[in-house]
C-alpha atoms as a PDB file:
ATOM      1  CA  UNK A   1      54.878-218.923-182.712  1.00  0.00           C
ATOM      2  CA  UNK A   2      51.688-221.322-182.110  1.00  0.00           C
ATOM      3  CA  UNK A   3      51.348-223.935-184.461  1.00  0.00           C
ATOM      4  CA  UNK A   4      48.258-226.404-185.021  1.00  0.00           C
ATOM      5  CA  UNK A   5      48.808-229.558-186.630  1.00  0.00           C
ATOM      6  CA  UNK A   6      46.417-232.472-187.782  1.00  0.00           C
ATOM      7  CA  UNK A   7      46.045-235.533-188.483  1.00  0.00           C
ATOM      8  CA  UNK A   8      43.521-238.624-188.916  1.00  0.00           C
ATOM      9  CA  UNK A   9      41.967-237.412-192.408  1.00  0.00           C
ATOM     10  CA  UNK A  10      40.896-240.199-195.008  1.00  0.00           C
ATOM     11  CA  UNK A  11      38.416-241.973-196.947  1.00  0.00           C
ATOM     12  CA  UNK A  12      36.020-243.577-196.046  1.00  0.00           C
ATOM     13  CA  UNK A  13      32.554-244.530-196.800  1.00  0.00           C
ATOM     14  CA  UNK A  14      29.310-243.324-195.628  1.00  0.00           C
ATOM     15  CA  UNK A  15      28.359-244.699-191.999  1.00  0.00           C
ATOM     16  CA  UNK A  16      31.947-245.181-191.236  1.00  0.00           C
ATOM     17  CA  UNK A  17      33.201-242.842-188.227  1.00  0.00           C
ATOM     18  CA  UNK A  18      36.847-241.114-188.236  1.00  0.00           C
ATOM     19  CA  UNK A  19      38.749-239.038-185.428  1.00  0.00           C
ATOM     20  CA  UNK A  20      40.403-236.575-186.425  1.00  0.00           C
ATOM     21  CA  UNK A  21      43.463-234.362-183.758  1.00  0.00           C
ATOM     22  CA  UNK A  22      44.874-232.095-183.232  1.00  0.00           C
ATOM     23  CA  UNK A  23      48.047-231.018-181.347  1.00  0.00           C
ATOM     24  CA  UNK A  24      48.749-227.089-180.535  1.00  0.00           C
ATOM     25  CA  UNK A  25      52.456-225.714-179.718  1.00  0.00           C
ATOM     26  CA  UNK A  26      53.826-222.421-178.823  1.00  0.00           C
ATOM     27  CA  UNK A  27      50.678-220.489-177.100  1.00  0.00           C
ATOM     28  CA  UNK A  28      51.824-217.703-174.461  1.00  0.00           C
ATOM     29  CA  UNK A  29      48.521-217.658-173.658  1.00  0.00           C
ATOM     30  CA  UNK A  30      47.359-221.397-172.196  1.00  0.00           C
ATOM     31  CA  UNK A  31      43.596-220.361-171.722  1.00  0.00           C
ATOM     32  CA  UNK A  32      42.861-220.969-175.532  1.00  0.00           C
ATOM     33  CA  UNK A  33      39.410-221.749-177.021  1.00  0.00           C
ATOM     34  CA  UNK A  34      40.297-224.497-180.119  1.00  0.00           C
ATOM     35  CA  UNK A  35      37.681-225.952-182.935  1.00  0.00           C
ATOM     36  CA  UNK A  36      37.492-227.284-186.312  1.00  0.00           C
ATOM     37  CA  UNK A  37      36.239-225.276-189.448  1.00  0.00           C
ATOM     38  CA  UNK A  38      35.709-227.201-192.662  1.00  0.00           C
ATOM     39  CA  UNK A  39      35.465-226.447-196.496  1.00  0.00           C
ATOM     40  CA  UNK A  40      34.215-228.136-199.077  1.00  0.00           C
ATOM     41  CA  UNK A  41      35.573-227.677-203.211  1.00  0.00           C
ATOM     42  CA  UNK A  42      33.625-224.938-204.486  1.00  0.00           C
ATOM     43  CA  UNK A  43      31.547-223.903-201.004  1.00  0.00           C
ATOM     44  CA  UNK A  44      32.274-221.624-198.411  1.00  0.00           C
ATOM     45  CA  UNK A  45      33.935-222.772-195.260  1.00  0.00           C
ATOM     46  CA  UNK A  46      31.841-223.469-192.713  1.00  0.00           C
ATOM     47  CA  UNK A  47      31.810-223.828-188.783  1.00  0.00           C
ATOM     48  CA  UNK A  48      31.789-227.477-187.161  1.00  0.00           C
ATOM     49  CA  UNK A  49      32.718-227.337-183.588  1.00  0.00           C
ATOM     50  CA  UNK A  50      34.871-225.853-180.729  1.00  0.00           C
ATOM     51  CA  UNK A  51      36.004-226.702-176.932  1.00  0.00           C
ATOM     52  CA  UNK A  52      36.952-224.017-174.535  1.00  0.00           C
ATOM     53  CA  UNK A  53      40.233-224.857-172.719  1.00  0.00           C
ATOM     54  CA  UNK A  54      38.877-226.887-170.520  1.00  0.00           C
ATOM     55  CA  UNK A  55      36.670-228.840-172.878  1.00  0.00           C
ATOM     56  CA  UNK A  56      33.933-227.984-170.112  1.00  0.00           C
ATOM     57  CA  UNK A  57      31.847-226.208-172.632  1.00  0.00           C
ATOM     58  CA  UNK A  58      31.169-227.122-176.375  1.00  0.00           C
ATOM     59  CA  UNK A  59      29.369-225.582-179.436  1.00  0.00           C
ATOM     60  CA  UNK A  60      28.157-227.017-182.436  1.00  0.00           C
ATOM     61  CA  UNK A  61      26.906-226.516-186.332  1.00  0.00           C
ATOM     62  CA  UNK A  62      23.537-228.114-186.573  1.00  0.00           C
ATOM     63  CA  UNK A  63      24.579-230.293-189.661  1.00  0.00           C
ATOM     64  CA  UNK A  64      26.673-232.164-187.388  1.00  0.00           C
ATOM     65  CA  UNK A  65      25.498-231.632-183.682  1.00  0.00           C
ATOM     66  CA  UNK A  66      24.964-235.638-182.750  1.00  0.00           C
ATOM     67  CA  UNK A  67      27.218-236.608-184.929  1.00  0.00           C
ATOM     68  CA  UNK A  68      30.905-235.168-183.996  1.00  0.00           C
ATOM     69  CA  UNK A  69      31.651-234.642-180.599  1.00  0.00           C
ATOM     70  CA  UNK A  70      35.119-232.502-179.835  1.00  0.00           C
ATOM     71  CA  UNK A  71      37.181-233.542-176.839  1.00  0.00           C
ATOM     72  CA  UNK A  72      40.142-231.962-175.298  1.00  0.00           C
ATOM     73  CA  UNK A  73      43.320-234.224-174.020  1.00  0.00           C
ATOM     74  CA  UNK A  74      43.944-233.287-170.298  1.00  0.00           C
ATOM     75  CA  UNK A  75      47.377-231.765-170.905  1.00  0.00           C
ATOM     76  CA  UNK A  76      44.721-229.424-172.962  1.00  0.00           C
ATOM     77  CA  UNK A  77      47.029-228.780-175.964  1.00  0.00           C
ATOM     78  CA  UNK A  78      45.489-231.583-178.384  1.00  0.00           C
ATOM     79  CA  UNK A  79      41.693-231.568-179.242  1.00  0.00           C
ATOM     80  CA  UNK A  80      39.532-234.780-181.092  1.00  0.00           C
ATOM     81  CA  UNK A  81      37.224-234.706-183.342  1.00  0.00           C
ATOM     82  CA  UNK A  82      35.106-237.566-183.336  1.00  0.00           C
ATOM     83  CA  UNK A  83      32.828-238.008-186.362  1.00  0.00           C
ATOM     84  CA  UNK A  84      29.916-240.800-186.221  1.00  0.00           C
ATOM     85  CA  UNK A  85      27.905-241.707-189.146  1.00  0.00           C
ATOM     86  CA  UNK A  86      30.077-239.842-191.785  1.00  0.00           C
ATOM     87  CA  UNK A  87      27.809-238.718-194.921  1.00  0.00           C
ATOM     88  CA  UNK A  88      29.206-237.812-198.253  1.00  0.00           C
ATOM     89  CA  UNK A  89      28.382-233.876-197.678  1.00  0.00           C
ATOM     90  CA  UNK A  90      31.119-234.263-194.699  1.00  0.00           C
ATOM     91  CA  UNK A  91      33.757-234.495-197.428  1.00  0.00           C
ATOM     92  CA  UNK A  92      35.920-231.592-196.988  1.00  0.00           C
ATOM     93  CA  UNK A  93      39.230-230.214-195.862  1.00  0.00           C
ATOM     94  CA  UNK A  94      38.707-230.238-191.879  1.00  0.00           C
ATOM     95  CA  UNK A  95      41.049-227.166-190.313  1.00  0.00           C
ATOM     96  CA  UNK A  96      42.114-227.311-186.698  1.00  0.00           C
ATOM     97  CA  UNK A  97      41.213-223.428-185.637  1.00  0.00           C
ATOM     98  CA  UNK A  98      42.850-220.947-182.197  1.00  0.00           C
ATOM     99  CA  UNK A  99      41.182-218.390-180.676  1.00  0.00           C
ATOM    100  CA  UNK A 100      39.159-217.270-177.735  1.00  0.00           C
ATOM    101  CA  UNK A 101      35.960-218.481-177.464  1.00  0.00           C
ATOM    102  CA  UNK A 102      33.720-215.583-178.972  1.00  0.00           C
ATOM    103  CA  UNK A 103      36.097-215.123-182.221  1.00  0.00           C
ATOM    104  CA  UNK A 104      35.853-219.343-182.439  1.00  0.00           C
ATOM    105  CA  UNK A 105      31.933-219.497-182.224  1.00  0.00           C
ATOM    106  CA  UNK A 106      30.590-216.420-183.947  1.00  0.00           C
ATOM    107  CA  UNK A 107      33.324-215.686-186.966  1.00  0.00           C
ATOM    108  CA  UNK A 108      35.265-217.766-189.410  1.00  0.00           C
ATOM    109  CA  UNK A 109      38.685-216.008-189.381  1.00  0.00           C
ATOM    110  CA  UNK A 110      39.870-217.048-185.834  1.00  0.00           C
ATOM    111  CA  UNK A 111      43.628-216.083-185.195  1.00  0.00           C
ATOM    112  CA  UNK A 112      45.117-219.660-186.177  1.00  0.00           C
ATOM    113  CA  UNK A 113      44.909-222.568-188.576  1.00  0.00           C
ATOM    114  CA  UNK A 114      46.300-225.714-189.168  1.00  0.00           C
ATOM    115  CA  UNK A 115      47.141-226.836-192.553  1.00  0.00           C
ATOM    116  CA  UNK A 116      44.587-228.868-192.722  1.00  0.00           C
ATOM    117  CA  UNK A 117      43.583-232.231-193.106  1.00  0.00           C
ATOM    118  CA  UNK A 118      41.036-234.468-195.931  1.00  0.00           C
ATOM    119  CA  UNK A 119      38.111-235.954-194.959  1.00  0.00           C
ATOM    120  CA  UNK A 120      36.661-237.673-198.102  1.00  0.00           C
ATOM    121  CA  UNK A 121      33.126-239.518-197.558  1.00  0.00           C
ATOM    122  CA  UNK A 122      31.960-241.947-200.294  1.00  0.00           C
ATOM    123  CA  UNK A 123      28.726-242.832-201.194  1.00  0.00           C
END
């Protein structure tokens, strides 16, 4: 059973910078594509970032690209999410996503979630 859980959440204020992880267990399958998908109260989640296993290639949401930068551990089950320059519209619940890399980059319903962690961003 693979299970994603995450950590580093909080609140902070705008300009401040937060990394967020997380570590995945249980995959049969090690050649796993992993990424972050956020939602805000009352909006539709919304695609941040992902990291193929290798964290050799990297995709982004244009409200964040230069901002976060995703990382992958070298023991490749535990991805980063490092966010620079926080704004308040980065508040959210921040999920730590599975899947291959074309389900992770082109849908939001990948295979598996974490439970999720809070970013909160004040002004």
């Amino acid at each position: 059973q693979v299970r994603l859980v995450e950590s580093g959440g909080d609140l902070v204020q705008a300009g401040a910078s937060l990394r967020l992880s997380c570590t995945a267990s249980g995959y049969s399958d090690g050649t796993y594509s992993m990424g972050w998908i956020r939602q805000a109260p009352g909006k539709e989640r919304e695609f941040v970032a992902a990291a193929t296993y290798t964290g050799g290639r990297k995709y982004y949401s244009d409200s964040v690209k230069g901002r976060f930068t995703i990382s992958r551990a070298r023991d490749k089950s535990t991805i980063y999410l490092q966010m620079d320059s926080l704004k308040p519209e980065d508040t959210a619940v921040y999920y730590c996503v599975g899947d291959n890399w074309s389900i992770l980059t082109t849908s939001l319903q990948p295979k598996y979630w974490g439970q999720g962690t809070q970013v909160t961003v004040s002004s």
